[in-house]
PDB file of N, CA and C in Angstrom:
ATOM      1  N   UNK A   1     186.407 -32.779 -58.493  1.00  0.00           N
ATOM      2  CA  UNK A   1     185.707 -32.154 -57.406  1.00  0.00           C
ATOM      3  C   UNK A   1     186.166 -32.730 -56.065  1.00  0.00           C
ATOM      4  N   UNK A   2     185.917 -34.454 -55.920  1.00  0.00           N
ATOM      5  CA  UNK A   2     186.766 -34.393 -54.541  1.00  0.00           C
ATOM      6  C   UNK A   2     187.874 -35.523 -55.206  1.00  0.00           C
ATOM      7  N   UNK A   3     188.669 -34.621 -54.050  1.00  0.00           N
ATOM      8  CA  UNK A   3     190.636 -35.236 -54.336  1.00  0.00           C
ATOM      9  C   UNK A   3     190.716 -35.964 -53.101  1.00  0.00           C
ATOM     10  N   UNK A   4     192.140 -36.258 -53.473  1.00  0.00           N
ATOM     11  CA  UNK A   4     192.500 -37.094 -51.920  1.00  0.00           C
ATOM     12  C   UNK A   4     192.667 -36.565 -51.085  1.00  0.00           C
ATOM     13  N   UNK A   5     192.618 -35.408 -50.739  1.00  0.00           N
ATOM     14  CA  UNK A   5     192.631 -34.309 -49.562  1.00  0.00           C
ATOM     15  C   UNK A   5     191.594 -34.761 -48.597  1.00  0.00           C
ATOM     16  N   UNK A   6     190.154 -34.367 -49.571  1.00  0.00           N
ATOM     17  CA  UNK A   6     189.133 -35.071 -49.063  1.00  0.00           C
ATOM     18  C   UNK A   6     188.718 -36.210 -48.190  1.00  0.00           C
ATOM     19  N   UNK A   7     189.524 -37.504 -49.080  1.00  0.00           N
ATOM     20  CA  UNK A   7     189.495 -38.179 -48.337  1.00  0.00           C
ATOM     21  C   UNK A   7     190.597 -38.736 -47.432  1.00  0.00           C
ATOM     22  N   UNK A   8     191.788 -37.575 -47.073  1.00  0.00           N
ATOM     23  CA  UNK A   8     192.282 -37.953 -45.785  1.00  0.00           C
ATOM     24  C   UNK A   8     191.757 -37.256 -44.755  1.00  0.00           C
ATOM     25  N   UNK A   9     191.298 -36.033 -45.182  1.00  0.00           N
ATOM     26  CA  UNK A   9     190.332 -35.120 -43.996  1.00  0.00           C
ATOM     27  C   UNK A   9     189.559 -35.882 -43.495  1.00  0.00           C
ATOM     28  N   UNK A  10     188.337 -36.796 -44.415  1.00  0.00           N
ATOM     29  CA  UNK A  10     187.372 -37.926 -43.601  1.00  0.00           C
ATOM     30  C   UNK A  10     187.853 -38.776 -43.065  1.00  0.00           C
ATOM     31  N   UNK A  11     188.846 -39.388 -43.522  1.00  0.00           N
ATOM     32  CA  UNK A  11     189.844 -40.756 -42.828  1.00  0.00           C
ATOM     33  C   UNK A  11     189.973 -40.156 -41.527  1.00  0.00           C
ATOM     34  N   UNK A  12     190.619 -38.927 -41.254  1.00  0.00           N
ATOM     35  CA  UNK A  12     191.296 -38.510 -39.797  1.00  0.00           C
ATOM     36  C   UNK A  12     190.038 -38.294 -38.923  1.00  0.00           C
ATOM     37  N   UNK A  13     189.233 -37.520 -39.572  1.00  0.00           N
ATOM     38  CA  UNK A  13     187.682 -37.342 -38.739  1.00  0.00           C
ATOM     39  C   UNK A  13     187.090 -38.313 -38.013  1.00  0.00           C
ATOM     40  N   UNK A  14     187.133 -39.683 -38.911  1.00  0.00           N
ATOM     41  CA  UNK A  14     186.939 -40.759 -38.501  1.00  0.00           C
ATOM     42  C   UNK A  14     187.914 -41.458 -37.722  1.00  0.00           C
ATOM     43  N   UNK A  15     189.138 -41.247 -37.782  1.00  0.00           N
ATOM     44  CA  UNK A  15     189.867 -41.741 -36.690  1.00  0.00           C
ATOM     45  C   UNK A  15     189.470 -41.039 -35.417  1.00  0.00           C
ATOM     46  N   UNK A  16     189.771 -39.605 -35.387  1.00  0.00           N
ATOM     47  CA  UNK A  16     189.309 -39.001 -34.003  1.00  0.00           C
ATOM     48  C   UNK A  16     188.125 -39.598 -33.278  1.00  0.00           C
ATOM     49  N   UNK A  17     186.831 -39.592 -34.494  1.00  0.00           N
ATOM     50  CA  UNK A  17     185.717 -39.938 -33.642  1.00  0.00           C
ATOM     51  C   UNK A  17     185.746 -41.095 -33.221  1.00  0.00           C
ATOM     52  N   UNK A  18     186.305 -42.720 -33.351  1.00  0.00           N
ATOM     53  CA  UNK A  18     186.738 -43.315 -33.023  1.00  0.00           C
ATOM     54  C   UNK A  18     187.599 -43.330 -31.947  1.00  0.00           C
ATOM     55  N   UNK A  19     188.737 -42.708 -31.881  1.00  0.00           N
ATOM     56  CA  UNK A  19     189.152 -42.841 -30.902  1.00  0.00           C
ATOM     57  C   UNK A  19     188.520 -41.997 -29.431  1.00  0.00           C
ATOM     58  N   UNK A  20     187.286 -40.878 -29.782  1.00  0.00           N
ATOM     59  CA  UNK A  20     186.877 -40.160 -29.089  1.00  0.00           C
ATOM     60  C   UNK A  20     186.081 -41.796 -27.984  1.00  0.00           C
ATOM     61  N   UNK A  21     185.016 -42.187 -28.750  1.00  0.00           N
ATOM     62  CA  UNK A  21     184.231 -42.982 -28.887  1.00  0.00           C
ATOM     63  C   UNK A  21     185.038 -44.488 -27.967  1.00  0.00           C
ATOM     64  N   UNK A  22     186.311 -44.976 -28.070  1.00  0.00           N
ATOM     65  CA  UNK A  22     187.360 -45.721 -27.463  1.00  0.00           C
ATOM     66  C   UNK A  22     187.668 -45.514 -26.076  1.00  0.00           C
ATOM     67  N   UNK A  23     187.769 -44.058 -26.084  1.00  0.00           N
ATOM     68  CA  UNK A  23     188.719 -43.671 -24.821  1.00  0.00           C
ATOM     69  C   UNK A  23     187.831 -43.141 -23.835  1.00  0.00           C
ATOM     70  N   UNK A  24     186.245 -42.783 -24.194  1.00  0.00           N
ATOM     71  CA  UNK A  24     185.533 -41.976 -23.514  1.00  0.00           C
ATOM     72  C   UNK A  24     185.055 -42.631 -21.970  1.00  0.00           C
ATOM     73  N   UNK A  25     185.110 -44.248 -22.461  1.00  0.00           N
ATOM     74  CA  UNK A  25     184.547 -44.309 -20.831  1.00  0.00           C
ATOM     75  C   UNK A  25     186.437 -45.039 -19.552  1.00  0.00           C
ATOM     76  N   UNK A  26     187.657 -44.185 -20.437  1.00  0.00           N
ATOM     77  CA  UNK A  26     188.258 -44.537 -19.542  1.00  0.00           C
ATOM     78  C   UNK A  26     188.752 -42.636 -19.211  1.00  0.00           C
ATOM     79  N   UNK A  27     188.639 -42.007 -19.746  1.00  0.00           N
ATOM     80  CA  UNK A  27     188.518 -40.652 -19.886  1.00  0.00           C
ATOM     81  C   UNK A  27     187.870 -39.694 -19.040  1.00  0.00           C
ATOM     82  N   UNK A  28     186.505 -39.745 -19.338  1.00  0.00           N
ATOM     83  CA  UNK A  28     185.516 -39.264 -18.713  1.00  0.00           C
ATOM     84  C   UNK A  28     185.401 -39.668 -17.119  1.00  0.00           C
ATOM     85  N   UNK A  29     185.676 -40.616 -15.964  1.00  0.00           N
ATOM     86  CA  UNK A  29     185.290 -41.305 -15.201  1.00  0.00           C
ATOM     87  C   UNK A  29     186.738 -40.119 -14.522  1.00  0.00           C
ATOM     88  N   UNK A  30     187.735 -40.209 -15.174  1.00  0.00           N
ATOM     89  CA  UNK A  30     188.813 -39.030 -14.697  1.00  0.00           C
ATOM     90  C   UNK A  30     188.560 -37.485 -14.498  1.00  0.00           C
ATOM     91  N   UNK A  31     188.157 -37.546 -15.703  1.00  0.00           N
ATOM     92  CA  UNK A  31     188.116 -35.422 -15.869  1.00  0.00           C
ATOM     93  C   UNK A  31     186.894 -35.393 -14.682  1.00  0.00           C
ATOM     94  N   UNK A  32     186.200 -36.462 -14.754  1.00  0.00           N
ATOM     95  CA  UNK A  32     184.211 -35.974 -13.389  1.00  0.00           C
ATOM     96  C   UNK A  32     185.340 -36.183 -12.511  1.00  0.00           C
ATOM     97  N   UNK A  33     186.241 -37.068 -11.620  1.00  0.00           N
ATOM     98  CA  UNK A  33     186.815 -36.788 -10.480  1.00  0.00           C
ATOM     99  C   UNK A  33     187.574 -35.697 -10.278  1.00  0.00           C
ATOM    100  N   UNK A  34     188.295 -34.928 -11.192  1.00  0.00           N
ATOM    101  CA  UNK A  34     188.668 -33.912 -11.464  1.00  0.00           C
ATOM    102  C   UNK A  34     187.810 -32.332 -10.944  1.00  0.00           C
ATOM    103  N   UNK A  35     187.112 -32.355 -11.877  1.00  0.00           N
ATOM    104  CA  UNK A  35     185.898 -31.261 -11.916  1.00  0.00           C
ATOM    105  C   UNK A  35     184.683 -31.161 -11.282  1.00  0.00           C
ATOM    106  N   UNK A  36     184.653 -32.218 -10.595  1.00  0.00           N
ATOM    107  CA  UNK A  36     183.259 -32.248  -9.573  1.00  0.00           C
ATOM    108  C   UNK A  36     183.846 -32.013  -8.256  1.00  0.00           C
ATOM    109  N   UNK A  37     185.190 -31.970  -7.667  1.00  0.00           N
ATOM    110  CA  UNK A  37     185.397 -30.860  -6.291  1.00  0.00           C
ATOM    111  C   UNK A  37     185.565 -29.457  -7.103  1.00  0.00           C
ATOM    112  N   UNK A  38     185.799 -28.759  -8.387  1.00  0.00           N
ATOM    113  CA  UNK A  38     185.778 -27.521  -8.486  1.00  0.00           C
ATOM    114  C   UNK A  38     184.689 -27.051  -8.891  1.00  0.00           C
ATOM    115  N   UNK A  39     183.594 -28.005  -9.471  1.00  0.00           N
ATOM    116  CA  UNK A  39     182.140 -27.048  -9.730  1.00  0.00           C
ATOM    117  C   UNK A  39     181.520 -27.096  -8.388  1.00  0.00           C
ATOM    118  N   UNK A  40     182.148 -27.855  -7.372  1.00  0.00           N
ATOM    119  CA  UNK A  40     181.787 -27.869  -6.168  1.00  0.00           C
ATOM    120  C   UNK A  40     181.972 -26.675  -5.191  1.00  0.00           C
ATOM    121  N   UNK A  41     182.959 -26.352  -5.810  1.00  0.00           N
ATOM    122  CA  UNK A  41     183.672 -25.137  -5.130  1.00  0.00           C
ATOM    123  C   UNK A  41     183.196 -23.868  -5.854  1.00  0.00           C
ATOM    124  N   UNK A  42     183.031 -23.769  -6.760  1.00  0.00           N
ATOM    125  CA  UNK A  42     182.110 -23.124  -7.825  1.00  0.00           C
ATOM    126  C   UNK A  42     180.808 -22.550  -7.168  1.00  0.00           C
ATOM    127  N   UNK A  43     180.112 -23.399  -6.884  1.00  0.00           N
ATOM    128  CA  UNK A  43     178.842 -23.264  -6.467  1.00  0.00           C
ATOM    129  C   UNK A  43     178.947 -22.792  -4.946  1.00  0.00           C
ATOM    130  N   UNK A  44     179.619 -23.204  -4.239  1.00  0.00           N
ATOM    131  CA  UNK A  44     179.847 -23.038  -2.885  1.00  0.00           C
ATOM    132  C   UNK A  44     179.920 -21.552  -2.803  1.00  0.00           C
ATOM    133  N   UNK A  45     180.806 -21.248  -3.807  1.00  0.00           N
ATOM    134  CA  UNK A  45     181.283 -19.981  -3.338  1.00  0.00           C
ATOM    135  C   UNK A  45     179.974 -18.889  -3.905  1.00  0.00           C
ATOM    136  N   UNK A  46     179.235 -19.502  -5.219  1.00  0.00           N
ATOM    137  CA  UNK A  46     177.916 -18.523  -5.556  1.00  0.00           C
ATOM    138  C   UNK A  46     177.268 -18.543  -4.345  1.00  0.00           C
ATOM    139  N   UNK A  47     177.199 -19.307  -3.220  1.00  0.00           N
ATOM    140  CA  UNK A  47     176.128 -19.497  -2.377  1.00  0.00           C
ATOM    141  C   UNK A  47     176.610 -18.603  -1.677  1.00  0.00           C
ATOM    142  N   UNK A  48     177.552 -18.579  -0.956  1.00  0.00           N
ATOM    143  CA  UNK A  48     177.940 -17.270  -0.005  1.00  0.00           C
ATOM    144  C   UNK A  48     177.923 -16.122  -0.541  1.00  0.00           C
ATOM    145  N   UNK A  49     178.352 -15.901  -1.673  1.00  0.00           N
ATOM    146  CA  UNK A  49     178.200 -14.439  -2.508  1.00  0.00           C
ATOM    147  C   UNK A  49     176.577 -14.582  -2.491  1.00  0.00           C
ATOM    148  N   UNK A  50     175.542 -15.285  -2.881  1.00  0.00           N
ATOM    149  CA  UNK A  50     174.560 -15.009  -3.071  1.00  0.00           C
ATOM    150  C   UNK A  50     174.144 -14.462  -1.246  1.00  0.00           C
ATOM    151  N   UNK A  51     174.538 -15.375  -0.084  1.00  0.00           N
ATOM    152  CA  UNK A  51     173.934 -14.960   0.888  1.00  0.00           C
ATOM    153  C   UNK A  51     174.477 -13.667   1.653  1.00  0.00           C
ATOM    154  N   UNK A  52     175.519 -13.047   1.242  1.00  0.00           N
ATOM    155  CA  UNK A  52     176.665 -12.052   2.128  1.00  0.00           C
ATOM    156  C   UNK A  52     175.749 -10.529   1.450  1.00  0.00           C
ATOM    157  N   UNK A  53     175.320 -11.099  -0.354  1.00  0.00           N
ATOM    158  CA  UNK A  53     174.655 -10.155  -0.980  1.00  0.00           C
ATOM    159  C   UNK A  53     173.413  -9.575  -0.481  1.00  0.00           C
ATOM    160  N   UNK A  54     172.430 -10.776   0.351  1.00  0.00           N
ATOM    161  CA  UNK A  54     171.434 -10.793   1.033  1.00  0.00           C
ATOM    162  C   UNK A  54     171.477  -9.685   2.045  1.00  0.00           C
ATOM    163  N   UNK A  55     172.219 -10.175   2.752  1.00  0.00           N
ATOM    164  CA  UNK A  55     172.887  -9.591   4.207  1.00  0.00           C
ATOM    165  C   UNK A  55     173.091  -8.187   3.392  1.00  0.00           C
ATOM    166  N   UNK A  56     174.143  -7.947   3.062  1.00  0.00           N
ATOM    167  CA  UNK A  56     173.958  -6.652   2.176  1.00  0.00           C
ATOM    168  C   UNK A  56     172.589  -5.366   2.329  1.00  0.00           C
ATOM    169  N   UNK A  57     171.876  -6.677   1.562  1.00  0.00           N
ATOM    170  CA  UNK A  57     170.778  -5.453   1.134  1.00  0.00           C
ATOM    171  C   UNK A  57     170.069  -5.287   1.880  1.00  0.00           C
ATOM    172  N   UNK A  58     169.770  -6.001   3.095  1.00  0.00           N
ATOM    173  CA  UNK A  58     168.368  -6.218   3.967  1.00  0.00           C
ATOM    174  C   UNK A  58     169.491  -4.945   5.014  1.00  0.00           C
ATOM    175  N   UNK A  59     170.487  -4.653   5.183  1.00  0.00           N
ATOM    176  CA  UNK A  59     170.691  -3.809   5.702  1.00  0.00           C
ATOM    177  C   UNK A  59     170.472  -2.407   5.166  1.00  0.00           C
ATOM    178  N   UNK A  60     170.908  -2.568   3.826  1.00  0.00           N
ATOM    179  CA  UNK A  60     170.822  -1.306   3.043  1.00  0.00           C
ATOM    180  C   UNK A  60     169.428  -0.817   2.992  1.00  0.00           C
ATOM    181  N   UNK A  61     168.663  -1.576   2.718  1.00  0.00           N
ATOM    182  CA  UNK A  61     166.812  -1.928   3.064  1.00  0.00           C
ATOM    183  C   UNK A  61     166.136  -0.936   4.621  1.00  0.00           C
ATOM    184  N   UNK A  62     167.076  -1.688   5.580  1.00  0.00           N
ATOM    185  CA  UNK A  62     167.018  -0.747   6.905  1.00  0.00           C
ATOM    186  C   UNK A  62     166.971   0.917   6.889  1.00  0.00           C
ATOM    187  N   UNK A  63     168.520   0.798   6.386  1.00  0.00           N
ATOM    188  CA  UNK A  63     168.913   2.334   6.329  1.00  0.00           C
ATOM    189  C   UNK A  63     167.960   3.440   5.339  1.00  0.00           C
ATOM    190  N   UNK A  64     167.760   2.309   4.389  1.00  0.00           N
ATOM    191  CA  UNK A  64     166.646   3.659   3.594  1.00  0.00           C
ATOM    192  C   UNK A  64     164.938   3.730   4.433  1.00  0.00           C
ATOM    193  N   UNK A  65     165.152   2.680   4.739  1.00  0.00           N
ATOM    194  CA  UNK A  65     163.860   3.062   5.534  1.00  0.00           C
ATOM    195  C   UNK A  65     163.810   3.741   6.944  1.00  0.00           C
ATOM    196  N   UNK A  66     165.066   3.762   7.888  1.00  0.00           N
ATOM    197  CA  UNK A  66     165.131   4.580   8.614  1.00  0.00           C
ATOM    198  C   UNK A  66     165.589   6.252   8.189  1.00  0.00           C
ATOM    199  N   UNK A  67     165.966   6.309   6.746  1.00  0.00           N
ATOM    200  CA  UNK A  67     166.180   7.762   6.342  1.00  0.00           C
ATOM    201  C   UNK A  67     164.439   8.117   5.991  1.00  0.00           C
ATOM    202  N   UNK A  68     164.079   7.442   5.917  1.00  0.00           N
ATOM    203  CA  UNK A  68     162.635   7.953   4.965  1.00  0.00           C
ATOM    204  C   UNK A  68     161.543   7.876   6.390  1.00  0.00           C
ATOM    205  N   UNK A  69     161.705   7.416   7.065  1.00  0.00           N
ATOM    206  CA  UNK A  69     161.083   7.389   8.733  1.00  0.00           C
ATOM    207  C   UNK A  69     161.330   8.870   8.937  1.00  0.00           C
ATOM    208  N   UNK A  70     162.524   9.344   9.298  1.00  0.00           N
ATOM    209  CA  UNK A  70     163.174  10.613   9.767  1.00  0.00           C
ATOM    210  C   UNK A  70     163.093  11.576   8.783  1.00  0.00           C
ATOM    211  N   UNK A  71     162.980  11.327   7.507  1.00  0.00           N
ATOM    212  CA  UNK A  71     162.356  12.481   6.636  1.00  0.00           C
ATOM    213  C   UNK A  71     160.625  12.988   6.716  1.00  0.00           C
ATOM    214  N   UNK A  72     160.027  12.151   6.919  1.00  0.00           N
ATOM    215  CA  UNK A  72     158.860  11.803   7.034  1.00  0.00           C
ATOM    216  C   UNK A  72     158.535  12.616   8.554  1.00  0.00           C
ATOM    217  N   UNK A  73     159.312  11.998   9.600  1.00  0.00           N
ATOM    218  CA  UNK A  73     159.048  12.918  11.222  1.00  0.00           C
ATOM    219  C   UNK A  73     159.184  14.416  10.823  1.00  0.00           C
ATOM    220  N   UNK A  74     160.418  14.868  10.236  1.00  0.00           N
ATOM    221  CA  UNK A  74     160.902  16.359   9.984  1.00  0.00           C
ATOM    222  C   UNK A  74     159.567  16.705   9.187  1.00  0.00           C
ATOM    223  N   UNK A  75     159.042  16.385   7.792  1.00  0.00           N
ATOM    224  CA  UNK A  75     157.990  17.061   7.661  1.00  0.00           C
ATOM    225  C   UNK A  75     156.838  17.392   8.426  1.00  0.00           C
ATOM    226  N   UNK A  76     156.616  16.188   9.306  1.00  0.00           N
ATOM    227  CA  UNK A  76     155.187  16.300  10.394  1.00  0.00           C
ATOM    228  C   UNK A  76     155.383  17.453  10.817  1.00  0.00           C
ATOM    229  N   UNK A  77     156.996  17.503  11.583  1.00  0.00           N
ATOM    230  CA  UNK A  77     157.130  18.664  12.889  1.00  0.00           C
ATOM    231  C   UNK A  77     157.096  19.829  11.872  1.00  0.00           C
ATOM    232  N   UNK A  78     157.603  20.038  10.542  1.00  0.00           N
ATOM    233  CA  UNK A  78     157.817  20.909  10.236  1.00  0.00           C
ATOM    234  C   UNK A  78     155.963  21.754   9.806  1.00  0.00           C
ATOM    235  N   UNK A  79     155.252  20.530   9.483  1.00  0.00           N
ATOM    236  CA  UNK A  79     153.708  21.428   9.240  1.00  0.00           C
ATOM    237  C   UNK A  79     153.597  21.432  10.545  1.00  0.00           C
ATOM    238  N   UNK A  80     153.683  21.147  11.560  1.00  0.00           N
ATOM    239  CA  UNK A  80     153.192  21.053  13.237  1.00  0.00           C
ATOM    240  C   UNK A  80     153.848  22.510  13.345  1.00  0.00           C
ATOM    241  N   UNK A  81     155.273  23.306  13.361  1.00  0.00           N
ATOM    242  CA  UNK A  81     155.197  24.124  13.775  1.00  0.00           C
ATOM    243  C   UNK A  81     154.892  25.472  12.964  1.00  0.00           C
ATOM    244  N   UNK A  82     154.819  25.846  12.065  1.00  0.00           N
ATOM    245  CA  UNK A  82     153.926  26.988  11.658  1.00  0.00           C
ATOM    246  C   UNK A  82     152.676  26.779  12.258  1.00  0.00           C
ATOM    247  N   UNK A  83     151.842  25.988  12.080  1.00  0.00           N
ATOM    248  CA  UNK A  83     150.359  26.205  12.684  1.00  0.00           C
ATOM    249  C   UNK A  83     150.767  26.359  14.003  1.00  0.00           C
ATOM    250  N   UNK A  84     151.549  26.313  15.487  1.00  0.00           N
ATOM    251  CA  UNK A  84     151.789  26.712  16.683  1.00  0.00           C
ATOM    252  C   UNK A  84     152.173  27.865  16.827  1.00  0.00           C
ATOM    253  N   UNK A  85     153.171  28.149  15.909  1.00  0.00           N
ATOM    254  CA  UNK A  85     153.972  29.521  15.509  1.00  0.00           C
ATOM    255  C   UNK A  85     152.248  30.744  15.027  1.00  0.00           C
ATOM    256  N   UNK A  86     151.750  30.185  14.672  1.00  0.00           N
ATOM    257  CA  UNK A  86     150.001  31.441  14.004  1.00  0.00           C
ATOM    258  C   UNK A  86     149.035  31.472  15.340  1.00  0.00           C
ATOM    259  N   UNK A  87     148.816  30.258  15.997  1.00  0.00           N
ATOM    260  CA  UNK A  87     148.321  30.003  17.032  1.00  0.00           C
ATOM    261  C   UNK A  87     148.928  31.339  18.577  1.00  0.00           C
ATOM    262  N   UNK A  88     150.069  30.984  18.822  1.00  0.00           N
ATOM    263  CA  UNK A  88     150.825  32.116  19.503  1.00  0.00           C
ATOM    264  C   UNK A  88     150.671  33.732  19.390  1.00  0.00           C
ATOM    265  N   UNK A  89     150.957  33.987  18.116  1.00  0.00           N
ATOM    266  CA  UNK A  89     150.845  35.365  17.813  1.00  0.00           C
ATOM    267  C   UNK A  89     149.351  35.661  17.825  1.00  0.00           C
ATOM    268  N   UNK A  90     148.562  35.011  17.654  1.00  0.00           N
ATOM    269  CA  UNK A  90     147.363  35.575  17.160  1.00  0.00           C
ATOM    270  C   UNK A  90     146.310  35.068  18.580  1.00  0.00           C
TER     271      UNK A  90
END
């Protein structure tokens, strides 16, 4: 059932994790100087996309509410003038 396959697969497993375990605090102290100006830059850049998106909508926000202002006037005038238009003739 288990062969020596077995146990060179665990032998190597155990070497890796070992050497994972060896090298990690001369390793790690590299890749964070590495990757902490690009998640930096990462984030930087969500922030402007998040605020340009803002800007975006609070305009888009405007415009529908100045279409719905001016839809809103056209109906007033539009019941305002039939009742002037019955008023006249009659």
């Amino acid at each position: 059932m288990f062969g020596i396959t077995n146990g060179i697969r665990f032998g190597g497993a155990v070497a890796i994790g070992a050497a994972a375990v060896l090298l990690a605090p001369i390793v790690l102290p590299i890749v964070a100087s590495v990757l902490k100006p690009v998640a930096k830059s990462v984030i930087k850049g969500g922030i402007m996309a998040f605020e340009g998106a803002k800007v975006a909508l609070a305009e888009t926000q405007e415009t529908v509410e100045d279409i719905v202002a001016e839809a809103k006037a056209e109906i007033a005038d539009s019941r305002k003038a039939p009742a002037k238009a019955t008023k006249k003739s009659a």
